[in-house]
C-alpha atoms as a PDB file:
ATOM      1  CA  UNK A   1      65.280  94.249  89.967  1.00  0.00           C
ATOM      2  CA  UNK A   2      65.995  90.778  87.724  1.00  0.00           C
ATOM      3  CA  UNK A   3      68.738  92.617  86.166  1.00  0.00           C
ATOM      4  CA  UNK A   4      70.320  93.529  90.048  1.00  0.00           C
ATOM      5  CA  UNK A   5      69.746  90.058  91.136  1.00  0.00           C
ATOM      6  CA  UNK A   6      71.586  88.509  88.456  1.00  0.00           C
ATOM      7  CA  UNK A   7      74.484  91.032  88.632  1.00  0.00           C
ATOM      8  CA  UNK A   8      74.714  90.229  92.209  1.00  0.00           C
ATOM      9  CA  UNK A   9      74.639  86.246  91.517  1.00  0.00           C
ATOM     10  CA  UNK A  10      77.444  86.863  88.845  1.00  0.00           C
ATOM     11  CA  UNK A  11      79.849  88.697  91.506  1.00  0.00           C
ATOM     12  CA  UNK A  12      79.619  86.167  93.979  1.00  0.00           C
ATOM     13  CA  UNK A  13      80.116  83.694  91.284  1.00  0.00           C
ATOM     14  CA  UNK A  14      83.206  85.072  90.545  1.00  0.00           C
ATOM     15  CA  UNK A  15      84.528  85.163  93.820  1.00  0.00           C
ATOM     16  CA  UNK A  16      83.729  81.487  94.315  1.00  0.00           C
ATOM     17  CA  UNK A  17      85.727  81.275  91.015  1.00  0.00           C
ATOM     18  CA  UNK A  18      88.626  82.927  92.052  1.00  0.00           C
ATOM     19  CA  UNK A  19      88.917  81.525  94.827  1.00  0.00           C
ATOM     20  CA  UNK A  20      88.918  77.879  93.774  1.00  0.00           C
ATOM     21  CA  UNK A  21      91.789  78.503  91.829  1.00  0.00           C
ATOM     22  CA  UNK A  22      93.697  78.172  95.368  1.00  0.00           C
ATOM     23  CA  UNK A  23      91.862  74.670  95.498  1.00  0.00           C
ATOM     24  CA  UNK A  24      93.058  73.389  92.590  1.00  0.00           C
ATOM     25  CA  UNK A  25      96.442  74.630  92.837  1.00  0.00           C
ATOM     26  CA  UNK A  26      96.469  72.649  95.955  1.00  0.00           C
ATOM     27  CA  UNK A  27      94.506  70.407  95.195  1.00  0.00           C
ATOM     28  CA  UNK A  28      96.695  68.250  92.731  1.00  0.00           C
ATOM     29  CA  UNK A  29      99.504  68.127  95.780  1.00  0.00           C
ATOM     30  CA  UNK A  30      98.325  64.397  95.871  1.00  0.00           C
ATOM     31  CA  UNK A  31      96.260  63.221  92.732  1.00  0.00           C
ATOM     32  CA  UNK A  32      96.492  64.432  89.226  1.00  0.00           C
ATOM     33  CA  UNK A  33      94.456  66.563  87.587  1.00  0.00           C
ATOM     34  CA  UNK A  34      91.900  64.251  85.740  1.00  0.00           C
ATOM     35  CA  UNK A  35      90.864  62.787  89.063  1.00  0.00           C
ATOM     36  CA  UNK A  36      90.842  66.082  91.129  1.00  0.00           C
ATOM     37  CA  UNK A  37      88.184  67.435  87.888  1.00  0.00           C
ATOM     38  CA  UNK A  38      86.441  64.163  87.568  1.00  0.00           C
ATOM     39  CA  UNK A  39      85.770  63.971  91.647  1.00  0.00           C
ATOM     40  CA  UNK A  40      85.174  67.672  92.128  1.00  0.00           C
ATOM     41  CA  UNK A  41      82.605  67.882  89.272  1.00  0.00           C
ATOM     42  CA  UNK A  42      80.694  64.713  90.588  1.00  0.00           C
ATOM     43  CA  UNK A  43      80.567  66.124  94.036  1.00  0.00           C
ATOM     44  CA  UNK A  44      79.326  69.240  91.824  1.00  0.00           C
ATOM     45  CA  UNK A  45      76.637  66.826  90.433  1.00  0.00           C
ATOM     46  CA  UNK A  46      75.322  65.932  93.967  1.00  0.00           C
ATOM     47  CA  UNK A  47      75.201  69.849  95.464  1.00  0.00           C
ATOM     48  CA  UNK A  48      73.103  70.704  92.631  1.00  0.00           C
ATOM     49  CA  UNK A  49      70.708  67.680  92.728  1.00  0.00           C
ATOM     50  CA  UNK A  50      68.802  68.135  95.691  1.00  0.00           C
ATOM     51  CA  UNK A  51      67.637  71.944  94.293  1.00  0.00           C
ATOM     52  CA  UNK A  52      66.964  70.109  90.630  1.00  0.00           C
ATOM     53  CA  UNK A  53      64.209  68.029  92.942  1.00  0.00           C
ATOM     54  CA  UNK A  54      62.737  70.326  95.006  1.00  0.00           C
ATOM     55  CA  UNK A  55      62.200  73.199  92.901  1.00  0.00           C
ATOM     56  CA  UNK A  56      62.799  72.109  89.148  1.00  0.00           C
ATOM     57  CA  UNK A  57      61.201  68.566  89.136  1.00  0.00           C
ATOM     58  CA  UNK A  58      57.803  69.913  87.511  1.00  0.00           C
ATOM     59  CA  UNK A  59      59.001  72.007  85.150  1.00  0.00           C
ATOM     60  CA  UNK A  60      61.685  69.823  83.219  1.00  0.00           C
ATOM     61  CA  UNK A  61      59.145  67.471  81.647  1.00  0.00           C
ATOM     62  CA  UNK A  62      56.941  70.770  80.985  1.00  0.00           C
ATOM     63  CA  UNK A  63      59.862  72.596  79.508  1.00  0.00           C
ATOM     64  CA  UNK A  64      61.599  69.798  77.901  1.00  0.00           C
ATOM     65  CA  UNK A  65      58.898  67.383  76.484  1.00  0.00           C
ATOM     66  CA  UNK A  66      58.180  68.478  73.214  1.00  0.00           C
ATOM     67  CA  UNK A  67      61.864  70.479  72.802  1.00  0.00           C
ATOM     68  CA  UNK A  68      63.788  67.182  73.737  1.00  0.00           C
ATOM     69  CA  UNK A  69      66.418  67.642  70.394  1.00  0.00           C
ATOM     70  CA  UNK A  70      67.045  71.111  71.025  1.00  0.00           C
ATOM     71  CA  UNK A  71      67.679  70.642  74.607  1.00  0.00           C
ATOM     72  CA  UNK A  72      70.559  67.839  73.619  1.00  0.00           C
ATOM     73  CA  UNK A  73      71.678  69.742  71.201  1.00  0.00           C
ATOM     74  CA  UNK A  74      72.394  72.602  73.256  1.00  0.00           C
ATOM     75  CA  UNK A  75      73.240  71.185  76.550  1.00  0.00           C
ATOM     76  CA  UNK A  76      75.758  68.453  74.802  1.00  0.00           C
ATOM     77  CA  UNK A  77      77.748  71.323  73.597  1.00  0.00           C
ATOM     78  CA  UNK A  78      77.685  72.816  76.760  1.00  0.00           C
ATOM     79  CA  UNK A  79      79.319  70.303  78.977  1.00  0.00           C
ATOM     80  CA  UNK A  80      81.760  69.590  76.231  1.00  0.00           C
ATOM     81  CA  UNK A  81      83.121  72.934  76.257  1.00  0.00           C
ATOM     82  CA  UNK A  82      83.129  73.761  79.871  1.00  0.00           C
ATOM     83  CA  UNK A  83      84.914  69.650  80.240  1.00  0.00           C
ATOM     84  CA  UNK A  84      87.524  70.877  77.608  1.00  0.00           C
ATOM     85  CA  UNK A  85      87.796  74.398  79.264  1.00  0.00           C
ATOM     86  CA  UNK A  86      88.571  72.955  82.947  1.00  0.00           C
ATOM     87  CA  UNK A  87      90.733  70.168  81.532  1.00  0.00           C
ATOM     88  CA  UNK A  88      93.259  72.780  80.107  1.00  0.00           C
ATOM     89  CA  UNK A  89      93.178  75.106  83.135  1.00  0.00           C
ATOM     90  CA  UNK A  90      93.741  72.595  85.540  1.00  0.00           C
ATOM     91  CA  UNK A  91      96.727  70.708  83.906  1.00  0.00           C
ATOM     92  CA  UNK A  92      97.992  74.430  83.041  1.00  0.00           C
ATOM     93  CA  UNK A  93      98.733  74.713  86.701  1.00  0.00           C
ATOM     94  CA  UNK A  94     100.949  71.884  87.067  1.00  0.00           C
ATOM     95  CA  UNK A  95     103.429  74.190  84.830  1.00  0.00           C
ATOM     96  CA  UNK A  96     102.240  78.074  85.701  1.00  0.00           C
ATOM     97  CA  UNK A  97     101.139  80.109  88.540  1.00  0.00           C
ATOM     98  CA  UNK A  98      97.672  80.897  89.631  1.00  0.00           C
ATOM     99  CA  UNK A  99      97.460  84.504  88.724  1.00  0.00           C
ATOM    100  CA  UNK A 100      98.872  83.182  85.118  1.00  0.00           C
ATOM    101  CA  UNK A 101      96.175  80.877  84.941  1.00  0.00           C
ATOM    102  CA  UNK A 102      93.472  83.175  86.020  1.00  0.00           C
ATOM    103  CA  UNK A 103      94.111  86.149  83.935  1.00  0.00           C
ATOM    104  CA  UNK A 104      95.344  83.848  80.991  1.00  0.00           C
ATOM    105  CA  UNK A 105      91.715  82.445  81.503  1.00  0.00           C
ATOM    106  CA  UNK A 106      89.804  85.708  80.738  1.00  0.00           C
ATOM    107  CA  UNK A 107      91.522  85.953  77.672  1.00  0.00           C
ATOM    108  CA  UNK A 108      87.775  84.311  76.681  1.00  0.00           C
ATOM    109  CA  UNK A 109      86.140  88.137  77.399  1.00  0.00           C
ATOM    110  CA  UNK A 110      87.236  89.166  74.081  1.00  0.00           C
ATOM    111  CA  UNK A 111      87.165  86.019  72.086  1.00  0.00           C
ATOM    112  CA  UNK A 112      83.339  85.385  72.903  1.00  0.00           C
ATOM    113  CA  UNK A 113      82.374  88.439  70.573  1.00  0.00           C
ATOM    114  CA  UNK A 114      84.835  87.302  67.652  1.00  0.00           C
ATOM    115  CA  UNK A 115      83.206  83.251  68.162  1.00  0.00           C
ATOM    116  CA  UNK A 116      80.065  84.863  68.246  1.00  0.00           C
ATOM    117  CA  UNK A 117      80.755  86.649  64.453  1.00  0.00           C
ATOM    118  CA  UNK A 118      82.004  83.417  63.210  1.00  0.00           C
ATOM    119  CA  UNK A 119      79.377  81.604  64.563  1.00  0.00           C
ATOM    120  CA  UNK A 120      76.393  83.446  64.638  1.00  0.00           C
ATOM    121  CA  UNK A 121      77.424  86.518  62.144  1.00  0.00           C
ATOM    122  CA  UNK A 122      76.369  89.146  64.649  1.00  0.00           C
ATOM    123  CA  UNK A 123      78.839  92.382  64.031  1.00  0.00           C
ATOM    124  CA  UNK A 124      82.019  92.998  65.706  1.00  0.00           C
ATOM    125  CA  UNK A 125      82.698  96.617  67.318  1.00  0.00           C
ATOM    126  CA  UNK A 126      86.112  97.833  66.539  1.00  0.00           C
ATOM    127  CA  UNK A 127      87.037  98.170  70.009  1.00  0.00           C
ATOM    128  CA  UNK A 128      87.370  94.082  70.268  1.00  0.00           C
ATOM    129  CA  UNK A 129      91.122  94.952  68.166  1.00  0.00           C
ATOM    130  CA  UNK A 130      92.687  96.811  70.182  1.00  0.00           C
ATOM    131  CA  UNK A 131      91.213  94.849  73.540  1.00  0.00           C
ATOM    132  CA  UNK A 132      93.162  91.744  71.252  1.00  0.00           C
ATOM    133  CA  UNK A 133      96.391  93.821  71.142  1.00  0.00           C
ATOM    134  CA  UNK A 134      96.017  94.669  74.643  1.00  0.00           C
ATOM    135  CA  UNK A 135      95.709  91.095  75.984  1.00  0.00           C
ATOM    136  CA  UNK A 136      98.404  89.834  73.658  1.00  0.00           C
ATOM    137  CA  UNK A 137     101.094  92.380  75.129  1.00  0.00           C
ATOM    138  CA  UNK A 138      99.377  91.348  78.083  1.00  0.00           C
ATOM    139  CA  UNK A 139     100.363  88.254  77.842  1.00  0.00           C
ATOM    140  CA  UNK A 140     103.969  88.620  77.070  1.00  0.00           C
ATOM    141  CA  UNK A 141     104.473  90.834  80.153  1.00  0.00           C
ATOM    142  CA  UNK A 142     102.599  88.193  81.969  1.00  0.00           C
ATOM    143  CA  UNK A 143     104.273  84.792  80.795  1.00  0.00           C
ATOM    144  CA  UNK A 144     108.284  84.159  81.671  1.00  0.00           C
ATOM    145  CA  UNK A 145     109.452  83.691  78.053  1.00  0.00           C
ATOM    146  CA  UNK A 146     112.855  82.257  79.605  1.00  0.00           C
ATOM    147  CA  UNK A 147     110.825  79.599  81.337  1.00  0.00           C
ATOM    148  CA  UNK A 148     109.655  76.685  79.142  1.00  0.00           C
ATOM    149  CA  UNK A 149     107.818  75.236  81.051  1.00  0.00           C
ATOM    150  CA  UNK A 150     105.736  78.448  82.045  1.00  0.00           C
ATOM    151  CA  UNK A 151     104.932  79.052  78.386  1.00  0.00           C
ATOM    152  CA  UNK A 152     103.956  75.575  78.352  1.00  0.00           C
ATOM    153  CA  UNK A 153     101.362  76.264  80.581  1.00  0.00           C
ATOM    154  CA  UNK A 154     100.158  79.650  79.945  1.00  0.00           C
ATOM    155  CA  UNK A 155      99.409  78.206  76.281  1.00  0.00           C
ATOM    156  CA  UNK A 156      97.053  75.521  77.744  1.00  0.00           C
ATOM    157  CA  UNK A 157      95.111  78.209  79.414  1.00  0.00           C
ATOM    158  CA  UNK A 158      94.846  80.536  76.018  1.00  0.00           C
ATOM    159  CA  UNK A 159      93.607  77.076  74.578  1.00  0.00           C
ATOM    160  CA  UNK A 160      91.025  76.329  77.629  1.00  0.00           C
ATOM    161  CA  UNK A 161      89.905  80.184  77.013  1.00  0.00           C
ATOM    162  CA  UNK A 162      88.601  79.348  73.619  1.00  0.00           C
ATOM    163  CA  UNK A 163      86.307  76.944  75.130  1.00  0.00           C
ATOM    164  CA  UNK A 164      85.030  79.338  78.286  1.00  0.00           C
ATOM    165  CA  UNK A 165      84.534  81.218  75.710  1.00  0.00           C
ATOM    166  CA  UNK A 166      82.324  78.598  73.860  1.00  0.00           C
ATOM    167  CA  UNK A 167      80.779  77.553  77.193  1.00  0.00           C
ATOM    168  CA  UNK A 168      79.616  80.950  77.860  1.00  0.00           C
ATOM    169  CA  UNK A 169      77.860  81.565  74.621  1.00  0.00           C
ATOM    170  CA  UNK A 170      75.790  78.555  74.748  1.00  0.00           C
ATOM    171  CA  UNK A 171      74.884  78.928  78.271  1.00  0.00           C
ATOM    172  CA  UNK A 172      73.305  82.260  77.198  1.00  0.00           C
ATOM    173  CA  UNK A 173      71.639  80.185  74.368  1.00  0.00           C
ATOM    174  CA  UNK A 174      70.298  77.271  76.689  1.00  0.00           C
ATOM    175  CA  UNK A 175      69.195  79.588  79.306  1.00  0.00           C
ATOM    176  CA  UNK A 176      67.040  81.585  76.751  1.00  0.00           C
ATOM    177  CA  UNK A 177      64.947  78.246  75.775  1.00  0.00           C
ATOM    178  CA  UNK A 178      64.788  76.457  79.306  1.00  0.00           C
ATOM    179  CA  UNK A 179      64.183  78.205  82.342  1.00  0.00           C
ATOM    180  CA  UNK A 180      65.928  74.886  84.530  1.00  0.00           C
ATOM    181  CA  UNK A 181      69.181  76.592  85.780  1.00  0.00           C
ATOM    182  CA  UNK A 182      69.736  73.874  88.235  1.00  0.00           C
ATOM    183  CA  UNK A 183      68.859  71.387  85.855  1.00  0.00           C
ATOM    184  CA  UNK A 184      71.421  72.309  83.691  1.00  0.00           C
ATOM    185  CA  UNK A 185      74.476  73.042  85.930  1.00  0.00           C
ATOM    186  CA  UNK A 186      73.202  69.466  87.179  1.00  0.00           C
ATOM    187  CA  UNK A 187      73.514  67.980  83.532  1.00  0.00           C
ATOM    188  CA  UNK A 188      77.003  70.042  82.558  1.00  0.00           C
ATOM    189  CA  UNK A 189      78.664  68.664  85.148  1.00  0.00           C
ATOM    190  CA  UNK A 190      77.881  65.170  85.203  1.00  0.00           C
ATOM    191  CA  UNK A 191      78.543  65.206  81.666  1.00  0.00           C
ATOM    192  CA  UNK A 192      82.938  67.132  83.202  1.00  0.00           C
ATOM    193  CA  UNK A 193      82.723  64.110  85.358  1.00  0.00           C
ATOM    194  CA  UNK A 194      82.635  61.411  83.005  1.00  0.00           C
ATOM    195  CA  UNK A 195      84.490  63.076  80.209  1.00  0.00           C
ATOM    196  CA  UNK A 196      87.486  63.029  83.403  1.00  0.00           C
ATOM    197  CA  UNK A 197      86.797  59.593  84.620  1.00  0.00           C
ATOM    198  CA  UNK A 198      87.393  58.168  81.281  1.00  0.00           C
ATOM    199  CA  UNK A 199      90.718  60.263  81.316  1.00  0.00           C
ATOM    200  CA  UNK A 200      91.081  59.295  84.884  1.00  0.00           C
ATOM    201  CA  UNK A 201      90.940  55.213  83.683  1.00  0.00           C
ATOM    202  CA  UNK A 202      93.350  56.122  80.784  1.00  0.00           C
ATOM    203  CA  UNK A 203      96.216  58.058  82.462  1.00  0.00           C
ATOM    204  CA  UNK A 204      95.600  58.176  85.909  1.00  0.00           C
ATOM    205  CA  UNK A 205      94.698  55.526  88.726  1.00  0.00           C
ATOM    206  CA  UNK A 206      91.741  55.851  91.093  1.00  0.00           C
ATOM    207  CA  UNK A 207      93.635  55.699  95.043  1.00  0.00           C
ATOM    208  CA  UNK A 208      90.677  56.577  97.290  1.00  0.00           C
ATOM    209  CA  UNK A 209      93.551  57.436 100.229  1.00  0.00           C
ATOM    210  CA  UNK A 210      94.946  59.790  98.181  1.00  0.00           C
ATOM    211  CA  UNK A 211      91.590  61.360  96.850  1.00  0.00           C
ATOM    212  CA  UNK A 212      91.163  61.635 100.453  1.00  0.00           C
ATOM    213  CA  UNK A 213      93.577  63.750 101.233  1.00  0.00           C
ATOM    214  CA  UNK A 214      92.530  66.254  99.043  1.00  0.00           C
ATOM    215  CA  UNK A 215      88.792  66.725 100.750  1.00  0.00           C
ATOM    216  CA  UNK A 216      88.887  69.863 101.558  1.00  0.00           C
ATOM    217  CA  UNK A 217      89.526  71.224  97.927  1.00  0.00           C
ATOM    218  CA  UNK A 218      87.564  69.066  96.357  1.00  0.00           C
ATOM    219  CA  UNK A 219      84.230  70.078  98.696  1.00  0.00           C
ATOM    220  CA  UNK A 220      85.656  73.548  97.932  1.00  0.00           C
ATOM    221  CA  UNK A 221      85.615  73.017  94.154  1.00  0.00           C
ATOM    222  CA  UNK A 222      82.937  71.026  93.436  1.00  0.00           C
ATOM    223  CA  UNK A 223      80.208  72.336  95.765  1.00  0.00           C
ATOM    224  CA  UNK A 224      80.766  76.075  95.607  1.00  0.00           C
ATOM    225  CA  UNK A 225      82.898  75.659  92.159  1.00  0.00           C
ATOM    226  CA  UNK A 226      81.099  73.217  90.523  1.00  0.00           C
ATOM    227  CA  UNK A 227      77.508  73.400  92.383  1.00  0.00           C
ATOM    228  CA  UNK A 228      77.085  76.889  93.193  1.00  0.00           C
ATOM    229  CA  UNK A 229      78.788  78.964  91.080  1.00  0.00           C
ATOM    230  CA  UNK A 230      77.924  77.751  87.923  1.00  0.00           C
ATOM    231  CA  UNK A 231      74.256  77.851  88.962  1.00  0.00           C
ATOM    232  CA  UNK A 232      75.039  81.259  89.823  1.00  0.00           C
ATOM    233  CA  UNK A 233      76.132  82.521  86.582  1.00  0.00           C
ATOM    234  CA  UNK A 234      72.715  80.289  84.870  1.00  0.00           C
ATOM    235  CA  UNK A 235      71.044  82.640  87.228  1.00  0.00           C
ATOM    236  CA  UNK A 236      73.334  85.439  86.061  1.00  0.00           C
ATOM    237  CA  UNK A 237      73.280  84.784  82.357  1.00  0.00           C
ATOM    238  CA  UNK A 238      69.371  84.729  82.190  1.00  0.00           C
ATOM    239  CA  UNK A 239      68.884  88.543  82.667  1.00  0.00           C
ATOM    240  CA  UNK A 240      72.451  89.830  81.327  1.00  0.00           C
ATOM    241  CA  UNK A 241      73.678  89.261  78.220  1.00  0.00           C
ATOM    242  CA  UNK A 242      76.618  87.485  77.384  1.00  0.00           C
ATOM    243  CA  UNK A 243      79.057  90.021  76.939  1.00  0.00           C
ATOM    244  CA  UNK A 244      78.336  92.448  80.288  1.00  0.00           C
ATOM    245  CA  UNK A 245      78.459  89.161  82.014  1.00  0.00           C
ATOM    246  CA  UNK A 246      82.127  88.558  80.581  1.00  0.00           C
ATOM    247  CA  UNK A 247      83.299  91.563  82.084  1.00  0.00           C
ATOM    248  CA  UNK A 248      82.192  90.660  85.494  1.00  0.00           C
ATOM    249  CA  UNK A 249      83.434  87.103  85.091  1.00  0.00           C
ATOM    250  CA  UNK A 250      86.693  88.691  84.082  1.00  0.00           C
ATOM    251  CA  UNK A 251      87.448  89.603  87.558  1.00  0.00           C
ATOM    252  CA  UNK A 252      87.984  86.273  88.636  1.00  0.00           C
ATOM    253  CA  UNK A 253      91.235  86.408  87.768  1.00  0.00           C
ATOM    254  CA  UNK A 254      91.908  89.975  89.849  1.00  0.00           C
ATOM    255  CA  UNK A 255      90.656  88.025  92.665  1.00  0.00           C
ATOM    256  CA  UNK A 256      92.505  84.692  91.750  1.00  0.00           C
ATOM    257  CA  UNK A 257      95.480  86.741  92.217  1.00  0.00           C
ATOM    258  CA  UNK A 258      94.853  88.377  95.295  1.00  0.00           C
ATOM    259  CA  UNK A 259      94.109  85.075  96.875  1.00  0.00           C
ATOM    260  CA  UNK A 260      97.379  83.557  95.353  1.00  0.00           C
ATOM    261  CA  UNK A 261      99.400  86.204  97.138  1.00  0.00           C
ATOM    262  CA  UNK A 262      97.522  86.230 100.724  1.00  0.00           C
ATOM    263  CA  UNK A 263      97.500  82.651 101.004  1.00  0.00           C
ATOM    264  CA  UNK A 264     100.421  80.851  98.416  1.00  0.00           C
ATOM    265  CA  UNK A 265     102.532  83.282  98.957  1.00  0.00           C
ATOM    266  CA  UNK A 266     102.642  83.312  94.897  1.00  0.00           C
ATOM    267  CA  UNK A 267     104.266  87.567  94.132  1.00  0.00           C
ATOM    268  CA  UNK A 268     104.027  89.477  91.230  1.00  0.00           C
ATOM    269  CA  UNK A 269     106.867  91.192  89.928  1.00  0.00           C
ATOM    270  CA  UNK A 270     106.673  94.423  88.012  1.00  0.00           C
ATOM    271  CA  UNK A 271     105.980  93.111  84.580  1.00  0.00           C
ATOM    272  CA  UNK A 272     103.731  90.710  85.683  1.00  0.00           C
ATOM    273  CA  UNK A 273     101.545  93.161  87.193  1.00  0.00           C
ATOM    274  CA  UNK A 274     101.994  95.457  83.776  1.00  0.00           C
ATOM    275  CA  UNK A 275     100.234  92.334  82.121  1.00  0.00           C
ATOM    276  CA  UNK A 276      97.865  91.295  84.210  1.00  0.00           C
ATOM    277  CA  UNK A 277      96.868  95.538  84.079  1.00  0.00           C
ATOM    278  CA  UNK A 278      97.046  95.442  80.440  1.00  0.00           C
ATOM    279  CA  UNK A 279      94.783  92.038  80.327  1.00  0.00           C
ATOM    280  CA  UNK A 280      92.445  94.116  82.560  1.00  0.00           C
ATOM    281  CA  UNK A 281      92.544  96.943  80.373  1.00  0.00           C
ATOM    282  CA  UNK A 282      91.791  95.024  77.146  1.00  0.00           C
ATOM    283  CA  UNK A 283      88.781  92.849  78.602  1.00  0.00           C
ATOM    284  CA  UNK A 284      86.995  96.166  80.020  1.00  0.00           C
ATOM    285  CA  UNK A 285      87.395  97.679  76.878  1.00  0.00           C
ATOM    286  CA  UNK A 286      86.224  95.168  74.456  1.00  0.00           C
ATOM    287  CA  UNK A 287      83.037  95.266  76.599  1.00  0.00           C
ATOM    288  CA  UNK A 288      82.450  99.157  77.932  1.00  0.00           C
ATOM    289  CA  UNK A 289      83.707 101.123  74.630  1.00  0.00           C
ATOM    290  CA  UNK A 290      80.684  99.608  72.948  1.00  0.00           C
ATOM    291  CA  UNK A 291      78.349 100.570  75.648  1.00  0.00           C
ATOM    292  CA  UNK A 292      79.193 103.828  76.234  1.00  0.00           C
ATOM    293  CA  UNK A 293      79.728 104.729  72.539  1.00  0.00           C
ATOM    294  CA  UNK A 294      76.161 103.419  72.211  1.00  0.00           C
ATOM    295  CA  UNK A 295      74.826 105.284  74.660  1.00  0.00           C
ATOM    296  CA  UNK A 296      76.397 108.993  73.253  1.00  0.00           C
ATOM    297  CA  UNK A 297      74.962 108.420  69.579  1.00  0.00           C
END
């Protein structure tokens, strides 16, 4: 039953996801993409708190009290990694499409079992080559080599996948330890918001008339985005493991498309739908081969 619940707070996470890809994509039509993250993420921040009070007050000095250093030293990680991850897909759409972005994104299926070897020395299944190989021809099909710009883009993404990737593992360690799911979505992204401010102060400039115009996606971002979701796939992550949770993360960027099409108008030609298939192709199967092998030994 734990196991259901989660998969069906994972799904819905993902369609929040892909979704909000169409938020951000619009979202910058006005303000750049440091203050669209760092206002979306603290509107995040606020969604969550209320639930943080009324059902996780009690239990975060019981949990946290006497594991204080471990809690910091996961949690730090954790917002770094999902500030660094957002960061790259957001600016990446100032130079690529959405379904580029969102199938460039998943790119962090695969890479979360080869981090977790380097990391953690836990074995890698030979199916996670050929998945690579898959996503990399992927890839090619997917990106407009001619356009400079494009590639541009579609390489921040591959960079921002690495940290997903990051983020994802360390959410499944965090979760483990501290049963606070809205504690910590509360924490990770306060922690996106300021990392973005200080960008905002940097490169940007704060014009509360233009933030304003982008309302809509930035409620859309940061309370189903950035509140929900990501509490969602806490809730998700604490009953599935990291890698079966991948996969259904993955579709995010099936759904991303979709929504690009229906309401940007954004088409696919042929050989970017032969990538984003192939993409498809090698997430699944650096995820199910494993499984099912497992299960016929």
């Amino acid at each position: 039953m734990k196991k259901t619940v989660s998969l069906i707070c994972l799904i819905i996470c993902t369609l929040i996801w892909g979704t909000t890809f169409i938020a951000q994509d619009t979202g910058m039509d006005n303000i750049g993409p440091f203050t669209f993250n760092a206002t979306r993420f603290f509107v995040g921040f606020l969604a969550v708190l209320p639930f943080v009070i009324l059902f996780e007050k009690k239990k975060i000095k019981d949990q946290i009290k006497f594991n204080e250093k471990i809690f910091l030293r996961l949690i730090i990680p954790v917002g770094t990694f999902l500030f660094l991850g957002c960061i790259f897909q957001q600016v990446s759409l100032l130079y690529t499409d959405v379904a580029n972005s969102a199938f460039f994104t998943i790119f962090y299926v695969p890479m979360v079992p080869i981090i977790v070897y380097f990391l953690f020395s836990q074995k890698l299944h030979w199916s996670i080559w050929p998945s690579v190989l898959a996503c990399l021809f992927g890839g090619y099909f997917l990106s407009d080599m001619s356009n400079a710009s494009i590639r541009f883009g579609d390489t921040l993404v591959i960079i921002g996948a690495l940290f997903w990737a990051l983020h994802i593992i360390y959410i499944g360690k965090i979760i483990e330890l501290f049963d606070l799911p809205f504690f910590i979505a509360l924490i990770q992204n306060l922690i996106v918001s300021l990392f973005s401010f200080i960008l905002v102060f940097v490169f940007e400039e704060i014009d509360f008339s233009k933030i304003k115009l982008e309302t809509i996606e930035i409620l859309y971002a940061g309370i189903l985005s950035g509140g929900a979701a990501f509490a969602l796939q806490i809730f998700g992550q604490k009953n599935i493991t990291a890698a079966p949770a991948a996969i259904v993360m993955s579709l995010e960027g099936v759904v991303a498309a979709i929504a690009a099409w229906m309401i940007l108008g954004q088409l696919l030609g042929l050989n970017n739908i032969v990538g984003c298939i192939l993409i498809l192709i090698g997430v699944l199967l650096s995820q199910l081969a494993p499984i099912y092998i497992k299960s016929y030994k």
